[in-house]
Every structure is written in C-alpha cells, then in structure tokens.
N, C-alpha and C. Protein backbone atom coordinates (compact mmCIF):
# COMPACT_ATOMS: atom_id res chain seq x y z
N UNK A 1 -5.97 -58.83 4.42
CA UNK A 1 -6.51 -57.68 3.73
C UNK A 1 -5.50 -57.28 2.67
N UNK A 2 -5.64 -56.97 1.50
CA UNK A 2 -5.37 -56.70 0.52
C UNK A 2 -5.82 -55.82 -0.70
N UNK A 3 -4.62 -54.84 -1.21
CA UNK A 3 -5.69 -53.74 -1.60
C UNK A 3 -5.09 -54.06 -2.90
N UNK A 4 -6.13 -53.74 -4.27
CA UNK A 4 -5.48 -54.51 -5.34
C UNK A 4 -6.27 -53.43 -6.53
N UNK A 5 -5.81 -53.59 -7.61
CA UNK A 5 -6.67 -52.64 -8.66
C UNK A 5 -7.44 -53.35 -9.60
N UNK A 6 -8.44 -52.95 -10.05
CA UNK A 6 -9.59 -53.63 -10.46
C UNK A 6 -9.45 -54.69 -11.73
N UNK A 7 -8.05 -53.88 -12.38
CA UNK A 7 -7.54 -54.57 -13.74
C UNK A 7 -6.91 -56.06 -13.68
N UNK A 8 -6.87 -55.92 -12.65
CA UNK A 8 -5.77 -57.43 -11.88
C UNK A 8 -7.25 -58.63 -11.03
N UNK A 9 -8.39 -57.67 -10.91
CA UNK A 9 -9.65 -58.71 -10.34
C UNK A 9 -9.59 -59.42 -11.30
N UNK A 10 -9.90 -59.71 -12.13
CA UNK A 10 -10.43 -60.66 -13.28
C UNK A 10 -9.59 -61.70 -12.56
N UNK A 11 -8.66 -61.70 -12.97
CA UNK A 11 -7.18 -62.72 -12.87
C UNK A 11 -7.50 -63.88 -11.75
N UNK A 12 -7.36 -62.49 -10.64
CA UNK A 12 -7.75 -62.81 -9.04
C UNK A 12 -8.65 -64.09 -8.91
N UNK A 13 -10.03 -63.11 -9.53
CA UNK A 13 -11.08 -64.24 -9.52
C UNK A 13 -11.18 -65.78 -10.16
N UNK A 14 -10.23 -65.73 -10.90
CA UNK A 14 -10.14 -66.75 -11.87
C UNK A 14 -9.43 -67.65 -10.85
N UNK A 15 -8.62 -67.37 -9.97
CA UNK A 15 -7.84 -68.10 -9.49
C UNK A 15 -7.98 -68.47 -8.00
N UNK A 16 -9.59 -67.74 -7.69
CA UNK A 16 -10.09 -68.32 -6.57
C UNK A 16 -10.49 -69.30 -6.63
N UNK A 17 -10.55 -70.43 -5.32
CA UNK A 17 -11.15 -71.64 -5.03
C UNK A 17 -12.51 -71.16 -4.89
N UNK A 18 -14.02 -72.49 -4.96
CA UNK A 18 -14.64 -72.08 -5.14
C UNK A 18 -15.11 -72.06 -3.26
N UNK A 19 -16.12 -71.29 -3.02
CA UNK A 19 -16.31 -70.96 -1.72
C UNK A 19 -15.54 -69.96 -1.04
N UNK A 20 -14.26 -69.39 -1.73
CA UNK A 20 -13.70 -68.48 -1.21
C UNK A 20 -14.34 -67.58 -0.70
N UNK A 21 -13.88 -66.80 0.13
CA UNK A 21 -14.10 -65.45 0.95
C UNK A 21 -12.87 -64.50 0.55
N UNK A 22 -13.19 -63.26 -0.23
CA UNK A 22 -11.78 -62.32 0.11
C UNK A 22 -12.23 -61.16 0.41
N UNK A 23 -11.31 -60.30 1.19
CA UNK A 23 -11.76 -58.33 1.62
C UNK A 23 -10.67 -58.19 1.23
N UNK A 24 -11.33 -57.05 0.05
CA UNK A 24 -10.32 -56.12 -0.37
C UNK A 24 -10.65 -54.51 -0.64
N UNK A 25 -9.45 -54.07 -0.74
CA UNK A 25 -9.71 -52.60 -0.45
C UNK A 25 -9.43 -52.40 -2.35
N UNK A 26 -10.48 -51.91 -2.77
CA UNK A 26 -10.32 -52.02 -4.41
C UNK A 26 -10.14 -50.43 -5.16
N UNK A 27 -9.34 -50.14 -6.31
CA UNK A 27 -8.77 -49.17 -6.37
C UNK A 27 -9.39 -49.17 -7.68
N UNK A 28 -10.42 -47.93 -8.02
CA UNK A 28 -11.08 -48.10 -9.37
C UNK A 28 -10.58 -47.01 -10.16
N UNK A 29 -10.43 -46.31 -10.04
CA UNK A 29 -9.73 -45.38 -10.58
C UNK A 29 -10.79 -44.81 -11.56
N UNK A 30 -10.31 -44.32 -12.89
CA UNK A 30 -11.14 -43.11 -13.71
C UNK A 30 -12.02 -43.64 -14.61
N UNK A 31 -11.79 -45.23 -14.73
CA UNK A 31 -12.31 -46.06 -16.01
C UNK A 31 -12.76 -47.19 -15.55
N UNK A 32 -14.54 -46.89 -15.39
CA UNK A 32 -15.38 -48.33 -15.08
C UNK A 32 -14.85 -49.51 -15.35
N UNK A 33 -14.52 -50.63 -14.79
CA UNK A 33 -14.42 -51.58 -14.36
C UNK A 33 -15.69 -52.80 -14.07
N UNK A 34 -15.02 -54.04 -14.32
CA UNK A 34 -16.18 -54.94 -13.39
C UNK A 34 -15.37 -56.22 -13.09
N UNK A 35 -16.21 -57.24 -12.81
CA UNK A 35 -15.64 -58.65 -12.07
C UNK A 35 -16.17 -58.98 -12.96
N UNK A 36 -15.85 -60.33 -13.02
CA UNK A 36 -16.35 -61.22 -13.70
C UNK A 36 -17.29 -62.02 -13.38
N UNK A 37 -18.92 -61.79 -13.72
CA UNK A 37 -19.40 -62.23 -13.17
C UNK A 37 -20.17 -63.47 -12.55
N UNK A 38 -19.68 -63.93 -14.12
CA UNK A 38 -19.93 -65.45 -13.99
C UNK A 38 -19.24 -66.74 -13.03
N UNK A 39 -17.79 -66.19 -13.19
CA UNK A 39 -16.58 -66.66 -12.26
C UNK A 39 -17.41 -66.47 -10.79
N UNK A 40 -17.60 -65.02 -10.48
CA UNK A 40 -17.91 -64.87 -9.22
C UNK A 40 -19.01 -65.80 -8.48
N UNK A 41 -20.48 -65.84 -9.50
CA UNK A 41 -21.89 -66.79 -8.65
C UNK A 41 -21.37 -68.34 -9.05
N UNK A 42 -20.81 -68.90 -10.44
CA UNK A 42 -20.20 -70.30 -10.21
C UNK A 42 -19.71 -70.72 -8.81
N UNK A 43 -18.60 -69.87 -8.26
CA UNK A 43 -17.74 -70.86 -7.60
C UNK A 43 -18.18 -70.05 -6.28
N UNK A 44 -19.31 -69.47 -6.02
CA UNK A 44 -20.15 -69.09 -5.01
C UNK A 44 -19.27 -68.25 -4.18
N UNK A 45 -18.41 -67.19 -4.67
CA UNK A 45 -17.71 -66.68 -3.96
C UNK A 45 -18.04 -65.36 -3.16
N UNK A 46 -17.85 -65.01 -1.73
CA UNK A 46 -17.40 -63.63 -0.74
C UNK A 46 -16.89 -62.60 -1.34
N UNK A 47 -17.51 -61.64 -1.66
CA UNK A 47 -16.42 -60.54 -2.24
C UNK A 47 -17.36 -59.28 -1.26
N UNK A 48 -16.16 -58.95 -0.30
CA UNK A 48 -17.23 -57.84 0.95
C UNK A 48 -15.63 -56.57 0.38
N UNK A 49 -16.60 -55.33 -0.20
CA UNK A 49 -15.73 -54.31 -0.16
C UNK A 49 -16.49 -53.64 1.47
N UNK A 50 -15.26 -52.54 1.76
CA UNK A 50 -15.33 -51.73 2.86
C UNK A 50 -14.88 -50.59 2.51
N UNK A 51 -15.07 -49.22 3.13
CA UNK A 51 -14.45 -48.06 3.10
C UNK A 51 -13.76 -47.61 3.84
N UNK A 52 -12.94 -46.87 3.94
CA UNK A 52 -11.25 -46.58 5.02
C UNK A 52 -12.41 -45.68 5.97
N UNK A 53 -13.05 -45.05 5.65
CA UNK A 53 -13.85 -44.18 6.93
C UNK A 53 -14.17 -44.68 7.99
N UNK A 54 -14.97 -46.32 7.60
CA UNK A 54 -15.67 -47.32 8.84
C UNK A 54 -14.05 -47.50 9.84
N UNK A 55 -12.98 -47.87 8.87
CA UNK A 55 -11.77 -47.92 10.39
C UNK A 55 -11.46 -46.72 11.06
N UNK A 56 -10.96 -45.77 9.70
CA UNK A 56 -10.38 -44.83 10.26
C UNK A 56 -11.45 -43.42 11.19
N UNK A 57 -13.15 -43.69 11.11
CA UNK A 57 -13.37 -42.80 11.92
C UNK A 57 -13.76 -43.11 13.07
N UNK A 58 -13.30 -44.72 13.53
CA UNK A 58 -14.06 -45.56 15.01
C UNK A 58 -12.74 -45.65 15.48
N UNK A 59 -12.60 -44.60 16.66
CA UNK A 59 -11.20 -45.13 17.20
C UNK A 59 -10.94 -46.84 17.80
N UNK A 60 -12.27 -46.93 18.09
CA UNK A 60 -11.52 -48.06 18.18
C UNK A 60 -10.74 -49.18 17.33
N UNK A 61 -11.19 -49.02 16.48
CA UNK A 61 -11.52 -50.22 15.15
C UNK A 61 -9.94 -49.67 14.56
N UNK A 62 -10.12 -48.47 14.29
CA UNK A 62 -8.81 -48.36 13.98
C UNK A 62 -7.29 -48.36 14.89
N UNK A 63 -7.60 -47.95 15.98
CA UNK A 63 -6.89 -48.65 17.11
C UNK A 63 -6.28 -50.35 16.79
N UNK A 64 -6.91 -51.12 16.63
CA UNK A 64 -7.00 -52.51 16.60
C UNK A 64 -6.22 -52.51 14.82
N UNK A 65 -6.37 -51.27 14.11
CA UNK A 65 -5.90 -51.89 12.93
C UNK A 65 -4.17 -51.27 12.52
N UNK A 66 -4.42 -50.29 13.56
CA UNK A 66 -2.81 -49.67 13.48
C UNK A 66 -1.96 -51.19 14.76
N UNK A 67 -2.71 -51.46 15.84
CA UNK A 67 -1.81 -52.89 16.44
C UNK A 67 -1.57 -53.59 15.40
N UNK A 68 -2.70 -53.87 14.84
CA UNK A 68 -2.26 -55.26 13.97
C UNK A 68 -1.19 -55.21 12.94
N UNK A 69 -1.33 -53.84 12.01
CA UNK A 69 -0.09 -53.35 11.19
C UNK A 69 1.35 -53.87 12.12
N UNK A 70 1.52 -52.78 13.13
CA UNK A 70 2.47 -53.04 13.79
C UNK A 70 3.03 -54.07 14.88
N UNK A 71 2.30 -55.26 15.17
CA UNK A 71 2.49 -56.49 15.29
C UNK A 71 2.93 -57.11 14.28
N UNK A 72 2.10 -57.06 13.19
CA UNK A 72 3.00 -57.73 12.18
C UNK A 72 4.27 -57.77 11.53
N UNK A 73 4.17 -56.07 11.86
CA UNK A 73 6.00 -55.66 10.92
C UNK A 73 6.62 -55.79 11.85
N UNK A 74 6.26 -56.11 13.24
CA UNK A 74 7.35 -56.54 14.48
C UNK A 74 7.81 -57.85 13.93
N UNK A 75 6.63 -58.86 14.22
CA UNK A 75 6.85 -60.47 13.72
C UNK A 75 7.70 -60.74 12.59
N UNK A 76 7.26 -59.92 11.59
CA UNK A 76 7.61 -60.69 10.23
C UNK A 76 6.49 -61.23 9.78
N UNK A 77 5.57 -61.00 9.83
CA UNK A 77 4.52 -61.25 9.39
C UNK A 77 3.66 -60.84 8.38
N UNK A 78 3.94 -59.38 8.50
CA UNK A 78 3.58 -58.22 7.34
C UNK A 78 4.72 -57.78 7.07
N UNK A 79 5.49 -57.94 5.27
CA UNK A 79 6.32 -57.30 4.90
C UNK A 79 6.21 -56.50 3.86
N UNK A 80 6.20 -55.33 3.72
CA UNK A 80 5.75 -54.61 2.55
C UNK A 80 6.31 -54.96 1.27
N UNK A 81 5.87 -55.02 -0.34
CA UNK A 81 6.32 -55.24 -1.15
C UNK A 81 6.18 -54.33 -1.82
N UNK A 82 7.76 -54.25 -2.81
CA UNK A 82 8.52 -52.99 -2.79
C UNK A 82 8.59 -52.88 -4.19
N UNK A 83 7.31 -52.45 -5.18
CA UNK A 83 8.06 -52.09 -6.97
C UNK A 83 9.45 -51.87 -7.40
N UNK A 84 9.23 -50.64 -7.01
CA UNK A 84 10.52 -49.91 -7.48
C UNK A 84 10.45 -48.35 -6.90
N UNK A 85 11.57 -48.49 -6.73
CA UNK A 85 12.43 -47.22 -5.46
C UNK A 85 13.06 -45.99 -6.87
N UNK A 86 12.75 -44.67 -6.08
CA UNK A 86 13.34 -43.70 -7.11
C UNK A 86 13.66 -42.68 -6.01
N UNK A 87 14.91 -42.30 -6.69
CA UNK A 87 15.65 -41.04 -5.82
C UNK A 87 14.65 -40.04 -5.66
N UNK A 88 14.72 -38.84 -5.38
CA UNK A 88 13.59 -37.80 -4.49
C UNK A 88 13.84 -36.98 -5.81
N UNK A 89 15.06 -36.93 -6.50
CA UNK A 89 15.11 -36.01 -7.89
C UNK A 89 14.03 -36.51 -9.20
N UNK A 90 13.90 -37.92 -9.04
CA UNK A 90 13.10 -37.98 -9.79
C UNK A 90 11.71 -38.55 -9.58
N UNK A 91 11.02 -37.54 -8.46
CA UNK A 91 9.69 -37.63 -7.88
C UNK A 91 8.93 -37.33 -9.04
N UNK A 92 8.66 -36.87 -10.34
CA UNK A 92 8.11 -36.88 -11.02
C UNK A 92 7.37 -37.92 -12.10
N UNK A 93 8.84 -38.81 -12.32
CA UNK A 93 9.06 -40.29 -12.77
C UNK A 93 8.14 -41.37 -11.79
N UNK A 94 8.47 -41.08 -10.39
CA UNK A 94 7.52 -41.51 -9.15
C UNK A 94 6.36 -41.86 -9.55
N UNK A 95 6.09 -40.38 -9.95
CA UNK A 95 3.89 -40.26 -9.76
C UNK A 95 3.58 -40.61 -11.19
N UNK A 96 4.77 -40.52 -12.33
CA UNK A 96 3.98 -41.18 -13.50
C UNK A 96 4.01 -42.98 -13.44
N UNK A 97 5.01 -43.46 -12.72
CA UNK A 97 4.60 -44.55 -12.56
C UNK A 97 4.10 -45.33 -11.68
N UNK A 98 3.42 -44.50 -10.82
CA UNK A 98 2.12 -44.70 -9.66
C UNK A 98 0.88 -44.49 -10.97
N UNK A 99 0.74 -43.43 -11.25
CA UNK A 99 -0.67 -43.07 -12.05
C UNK A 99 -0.77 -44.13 -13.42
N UNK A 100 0.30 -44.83 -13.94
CA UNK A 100 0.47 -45.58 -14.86
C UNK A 100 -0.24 -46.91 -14.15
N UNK A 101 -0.52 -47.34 -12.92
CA UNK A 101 -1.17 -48.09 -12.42
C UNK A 101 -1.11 -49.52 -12.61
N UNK A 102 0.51 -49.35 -12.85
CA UNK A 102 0.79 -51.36 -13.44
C UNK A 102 2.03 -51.71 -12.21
N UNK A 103 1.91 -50.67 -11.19
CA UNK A 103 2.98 -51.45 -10.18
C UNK A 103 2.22 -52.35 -9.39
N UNK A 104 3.26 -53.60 -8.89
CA UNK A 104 2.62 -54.48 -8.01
C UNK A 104 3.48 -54.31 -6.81
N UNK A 105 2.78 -53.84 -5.56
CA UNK A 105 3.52 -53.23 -4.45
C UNK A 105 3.77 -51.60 -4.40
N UNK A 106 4.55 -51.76 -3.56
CA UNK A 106 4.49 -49.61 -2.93
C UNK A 106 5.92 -49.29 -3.90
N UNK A 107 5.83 -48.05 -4.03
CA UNK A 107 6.99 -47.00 -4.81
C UNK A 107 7.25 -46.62 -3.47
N UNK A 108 8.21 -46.71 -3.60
CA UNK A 108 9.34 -45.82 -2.94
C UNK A 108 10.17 -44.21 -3.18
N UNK A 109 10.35 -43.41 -2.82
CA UNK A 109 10.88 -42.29 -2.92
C UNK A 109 12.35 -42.50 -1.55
N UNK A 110 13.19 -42.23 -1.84
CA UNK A 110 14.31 -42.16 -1.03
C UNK A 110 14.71 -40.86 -0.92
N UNK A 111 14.63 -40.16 0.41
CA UNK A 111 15.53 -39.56 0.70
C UNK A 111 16.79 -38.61 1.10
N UNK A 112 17.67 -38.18 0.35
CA UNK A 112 18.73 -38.08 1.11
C UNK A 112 18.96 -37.37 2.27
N UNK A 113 20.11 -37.72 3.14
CA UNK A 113 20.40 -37.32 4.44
C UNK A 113 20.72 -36.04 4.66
C-alpha cells in the first residue's frame, strides 16, 4: 500500500507492467487531476482506490492494519522514508513545504528535549 499524489500518477502509470494491480491511497488535493487514460485500458491495468473510513471505522480491519504497520517496523520491513527534517522553530517552513506538495516521503519536525 502506498499513498502517492496524483502529479506523480502519470509517471507511475507509465512505468507499470502491463496486467499490473496497484492500491493506493491517492492525495488530490485543490486542482483536478487525472490518469492517463490510455496507459491505464492498454496495459489492462487494477487501479482499486479505498477510503481511510472502510479501515479505520471496522475495528477489526483496522486492528489487522495497525499489526501489520507494526510487524513491519519490528522486521524491517516497513521503513519510513524521510524528505527532510526541520527543527520545531521552523514549523512554519514545515507546512510550506508539505503544502508545496513536491516531497517524496514524510517531513519531519524534531523536537527538543
């Protein structure tokens, strides 16, 4: 599972095999978007969106998805990937380059003790 922003699908799709299957959690933000659609029925591809409500309001389901998180970051299996880290003074700098919407991976805020 993979959550990705809509500006980066194109790409994505381009670089699927054909028959692929992917779920992703897709981030559209303020400015319509689309796939590509030709890419998509050519190479006969799966594209199943979902909404965080179906996990997060079935305990069970989400049960099973907070294990799996945390099985993984036990294993090594799931490792988060990390943009770029900013001190807590400059939480402002933070959210303009969250809302700027060109990081690949989580922002970080640090901190201090």
């Amino acid at each position: 599972m993979e959550r990705c922003v809509v500006h980066d699908a194109e790409r994505r799709v381009v670089a699927l095999l054909p028959g692929s299957s992917q779920l992703r959690s897709v981030a559209l933000g303020r400015v319509a978007r689309f796939l590509p659609a030709r890419q998509v029925l050519f190479k006969q591809l799966t594209i199943r969106g979902y909404d965080m409500a179906a996990i997060t309001t079935d305990d069970t389901r989400r049960r099973a998805a907070v294990d799996f998180v945390r099985e993984g970051l036990a294993k090594g299996t799931l490792t988060p990937v990390i943009d770029t880290t900013f001190p807590l003074d400059d939480i402002v700098d933070a959210y303009r380059h969250l809302e700027a919407g060109g990081q690949v991976g989580k922002i970080v805020v640090t901190v201090p003790h």
